[in-house]
C-alpha atoms as a PDB file:
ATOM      1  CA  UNK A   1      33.828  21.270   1.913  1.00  0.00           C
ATOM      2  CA  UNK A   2      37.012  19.814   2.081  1.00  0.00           C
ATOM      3  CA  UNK A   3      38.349  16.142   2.380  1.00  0.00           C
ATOM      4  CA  UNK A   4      39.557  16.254   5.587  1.00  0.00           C
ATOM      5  CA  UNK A   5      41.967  13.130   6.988  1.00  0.00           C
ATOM      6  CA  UNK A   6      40.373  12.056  10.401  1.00  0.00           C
ATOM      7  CA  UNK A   7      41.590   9.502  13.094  1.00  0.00           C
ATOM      8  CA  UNK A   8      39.769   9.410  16.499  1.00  0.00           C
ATOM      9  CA  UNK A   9      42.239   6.294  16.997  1.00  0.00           C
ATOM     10  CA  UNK A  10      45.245   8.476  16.920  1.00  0.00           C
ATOM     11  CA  UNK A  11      43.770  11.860  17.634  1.00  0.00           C
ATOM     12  CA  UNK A  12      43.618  13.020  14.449  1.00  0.00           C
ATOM     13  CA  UNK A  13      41.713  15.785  12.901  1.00  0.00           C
ATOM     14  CA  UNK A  14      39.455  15.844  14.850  1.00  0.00           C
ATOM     15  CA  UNK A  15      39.242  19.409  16.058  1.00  0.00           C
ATOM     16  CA  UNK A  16      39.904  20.200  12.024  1.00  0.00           C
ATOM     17  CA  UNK A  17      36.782  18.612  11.217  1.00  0.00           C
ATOM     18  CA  UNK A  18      34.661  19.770  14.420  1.00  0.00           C
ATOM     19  CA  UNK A  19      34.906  23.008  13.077  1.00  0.00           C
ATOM     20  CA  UNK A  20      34.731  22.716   9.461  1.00  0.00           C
ATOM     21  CA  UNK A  21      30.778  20.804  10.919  1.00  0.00           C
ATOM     22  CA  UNK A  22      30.324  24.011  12.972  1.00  0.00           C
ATOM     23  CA  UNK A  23      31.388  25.993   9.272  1.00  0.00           C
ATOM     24  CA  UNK A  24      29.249  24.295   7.475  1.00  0.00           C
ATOM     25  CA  UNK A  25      26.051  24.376  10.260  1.00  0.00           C
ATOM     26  CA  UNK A  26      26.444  28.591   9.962  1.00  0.00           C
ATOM     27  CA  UNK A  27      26.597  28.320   6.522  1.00  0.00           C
ATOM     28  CA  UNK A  28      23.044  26.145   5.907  1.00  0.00           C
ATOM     29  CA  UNK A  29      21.273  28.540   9.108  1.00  0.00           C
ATOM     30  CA  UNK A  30      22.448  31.274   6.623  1.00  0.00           C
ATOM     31  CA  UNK A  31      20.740  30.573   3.712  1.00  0.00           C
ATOM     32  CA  UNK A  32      17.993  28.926   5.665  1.00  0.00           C
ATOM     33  CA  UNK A  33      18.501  25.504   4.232  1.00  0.00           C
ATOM     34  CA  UNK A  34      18.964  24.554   7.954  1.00  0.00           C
ATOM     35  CA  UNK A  35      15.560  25.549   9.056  1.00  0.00           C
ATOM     36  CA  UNK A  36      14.350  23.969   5.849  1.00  0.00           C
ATOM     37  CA  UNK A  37      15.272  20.867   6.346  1.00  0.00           C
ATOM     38  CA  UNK A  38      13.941  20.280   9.738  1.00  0.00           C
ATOM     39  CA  UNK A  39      10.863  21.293   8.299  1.00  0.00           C
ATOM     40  CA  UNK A  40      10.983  18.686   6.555  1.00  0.00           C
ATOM     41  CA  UNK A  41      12.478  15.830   9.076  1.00  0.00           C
ATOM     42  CA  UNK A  42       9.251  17.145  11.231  1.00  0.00           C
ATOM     43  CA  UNK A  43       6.743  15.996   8.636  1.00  0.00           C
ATOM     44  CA  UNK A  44       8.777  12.634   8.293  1.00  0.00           C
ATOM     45  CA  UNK A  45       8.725  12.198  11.957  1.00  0.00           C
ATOM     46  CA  UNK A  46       4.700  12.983  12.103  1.00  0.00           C
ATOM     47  CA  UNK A  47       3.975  10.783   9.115  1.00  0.00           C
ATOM     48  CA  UNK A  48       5.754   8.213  10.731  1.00  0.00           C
ATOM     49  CA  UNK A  49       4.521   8.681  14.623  1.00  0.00           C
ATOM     50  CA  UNK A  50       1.120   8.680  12.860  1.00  0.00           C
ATOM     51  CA  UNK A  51       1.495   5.506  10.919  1.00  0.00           C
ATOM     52  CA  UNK A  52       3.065   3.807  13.734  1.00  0.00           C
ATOM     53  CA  UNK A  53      -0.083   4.685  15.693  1.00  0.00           C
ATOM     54  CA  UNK A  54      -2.387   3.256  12.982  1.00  0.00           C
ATOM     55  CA  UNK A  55      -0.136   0.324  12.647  1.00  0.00           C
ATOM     56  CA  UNK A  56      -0.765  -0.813  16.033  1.00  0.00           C
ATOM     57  CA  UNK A  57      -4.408   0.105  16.476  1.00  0.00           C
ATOM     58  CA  UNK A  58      -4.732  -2.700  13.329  1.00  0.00           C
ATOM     59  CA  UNK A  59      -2.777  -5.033  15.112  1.00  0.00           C
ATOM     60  CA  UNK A  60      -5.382  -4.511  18.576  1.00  0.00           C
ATOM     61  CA  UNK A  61      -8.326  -4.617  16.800  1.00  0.00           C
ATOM     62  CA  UNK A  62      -9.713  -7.965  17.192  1.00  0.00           C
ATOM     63  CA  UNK A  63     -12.770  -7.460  14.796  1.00  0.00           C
ATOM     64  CA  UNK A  64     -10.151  -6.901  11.836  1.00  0.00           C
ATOM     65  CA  UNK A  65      -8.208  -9.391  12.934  1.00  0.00           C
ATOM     66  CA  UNK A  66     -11.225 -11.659  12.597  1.00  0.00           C
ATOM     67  CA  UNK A  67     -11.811  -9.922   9.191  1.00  0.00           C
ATOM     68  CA  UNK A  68      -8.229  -9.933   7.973  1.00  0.00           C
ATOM     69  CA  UNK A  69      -8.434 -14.168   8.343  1.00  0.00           C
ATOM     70  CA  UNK A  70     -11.949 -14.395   6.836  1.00  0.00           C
ATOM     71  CA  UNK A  71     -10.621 -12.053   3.956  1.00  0.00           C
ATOM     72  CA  UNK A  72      -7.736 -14.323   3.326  1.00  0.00           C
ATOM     73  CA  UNK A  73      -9.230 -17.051   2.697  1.00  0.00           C
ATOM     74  CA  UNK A  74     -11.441 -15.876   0.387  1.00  0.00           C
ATOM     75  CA  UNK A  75      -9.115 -15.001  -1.028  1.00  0.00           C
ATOM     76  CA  UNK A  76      -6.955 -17.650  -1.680  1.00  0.00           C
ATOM     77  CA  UNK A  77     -10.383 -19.931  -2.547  1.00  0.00           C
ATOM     78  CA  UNK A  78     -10.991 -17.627  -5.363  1.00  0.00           C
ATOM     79  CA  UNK A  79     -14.225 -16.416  -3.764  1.00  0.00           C
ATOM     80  CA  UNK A  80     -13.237 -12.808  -3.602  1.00  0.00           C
ATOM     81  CA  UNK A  81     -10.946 -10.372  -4.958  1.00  0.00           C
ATOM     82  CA  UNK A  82      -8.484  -8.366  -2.757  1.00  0.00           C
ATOM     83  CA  UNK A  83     -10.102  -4.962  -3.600  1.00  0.00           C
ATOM     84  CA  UNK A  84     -13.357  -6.379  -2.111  1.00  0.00           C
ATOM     85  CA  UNK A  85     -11.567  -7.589   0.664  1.00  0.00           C
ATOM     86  CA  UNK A  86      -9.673  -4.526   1.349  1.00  0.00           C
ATOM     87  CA  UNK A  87     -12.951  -2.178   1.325  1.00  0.00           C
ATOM     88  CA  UNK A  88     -14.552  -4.980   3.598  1.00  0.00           C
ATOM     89  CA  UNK A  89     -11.437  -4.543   6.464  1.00  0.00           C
ATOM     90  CA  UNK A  90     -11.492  -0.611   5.630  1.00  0.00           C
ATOM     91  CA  UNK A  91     -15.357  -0.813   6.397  1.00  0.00           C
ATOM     92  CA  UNK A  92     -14.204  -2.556  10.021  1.00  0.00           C
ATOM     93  CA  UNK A  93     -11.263  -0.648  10.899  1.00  0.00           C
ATOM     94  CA  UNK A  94     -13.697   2.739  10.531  1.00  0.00           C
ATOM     95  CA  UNK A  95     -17.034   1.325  12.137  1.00  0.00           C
ATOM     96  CA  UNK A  96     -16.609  -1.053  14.577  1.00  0.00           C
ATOM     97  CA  UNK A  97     -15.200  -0.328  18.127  1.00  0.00           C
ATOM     98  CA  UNK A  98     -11.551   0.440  18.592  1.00  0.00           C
ATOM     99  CA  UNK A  99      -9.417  -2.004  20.171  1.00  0.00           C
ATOM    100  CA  UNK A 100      -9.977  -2.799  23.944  1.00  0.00           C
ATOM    101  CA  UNK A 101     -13.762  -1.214  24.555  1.00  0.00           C
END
């Protein structure tokens, strides 16, 4: 693809470059490379849609929120170790209620 001088200040290239995009889009749907890649930008967007999810259901749940304090000081007085406390909030998060029952 070539450089291409652009100025949307001054009108510039701007057609030029509109249809070197439009080139270049019929070029990737071509070889497939376009399909392929939002393929791929799909299972970003799920991963991230379903962390977001998780991310707030932690925040909500008031048991682990409970747990997450108790676990940090434990912590920090030496009277656990963060893998123990990470299976304990792991063992809330997956038996107690969800947030808001």
């Amino acid at each position: 693809m070539p450089v291409l001088p652009v100025s949307a200040k001054a009108e510039e290239g701007l057609k030029e470059y509109y249809e070197e995009l439009l080139q270049l889009k019929g070029m990737l749907q071509a070889n497939g490379t376009w399909r392929e890649r939002r393929r791929e930008q799909e299972l970003h967007w799920m991963h991230a849609l379903f962390q977001r999810a998780i991310s707030q259901q932690i925040e909500e749940h008031r048991a682990l929120k409970e747990g997450i304090l108790k676990a940090e000081q434990a912590i920090l007085q030496s009277q656990a170790s963060a893998p123990e406390e990470a299976a304990k909030l792991l063992h809330i998060f997956m038996t107690q209620s969800p947030p808001n029952t």
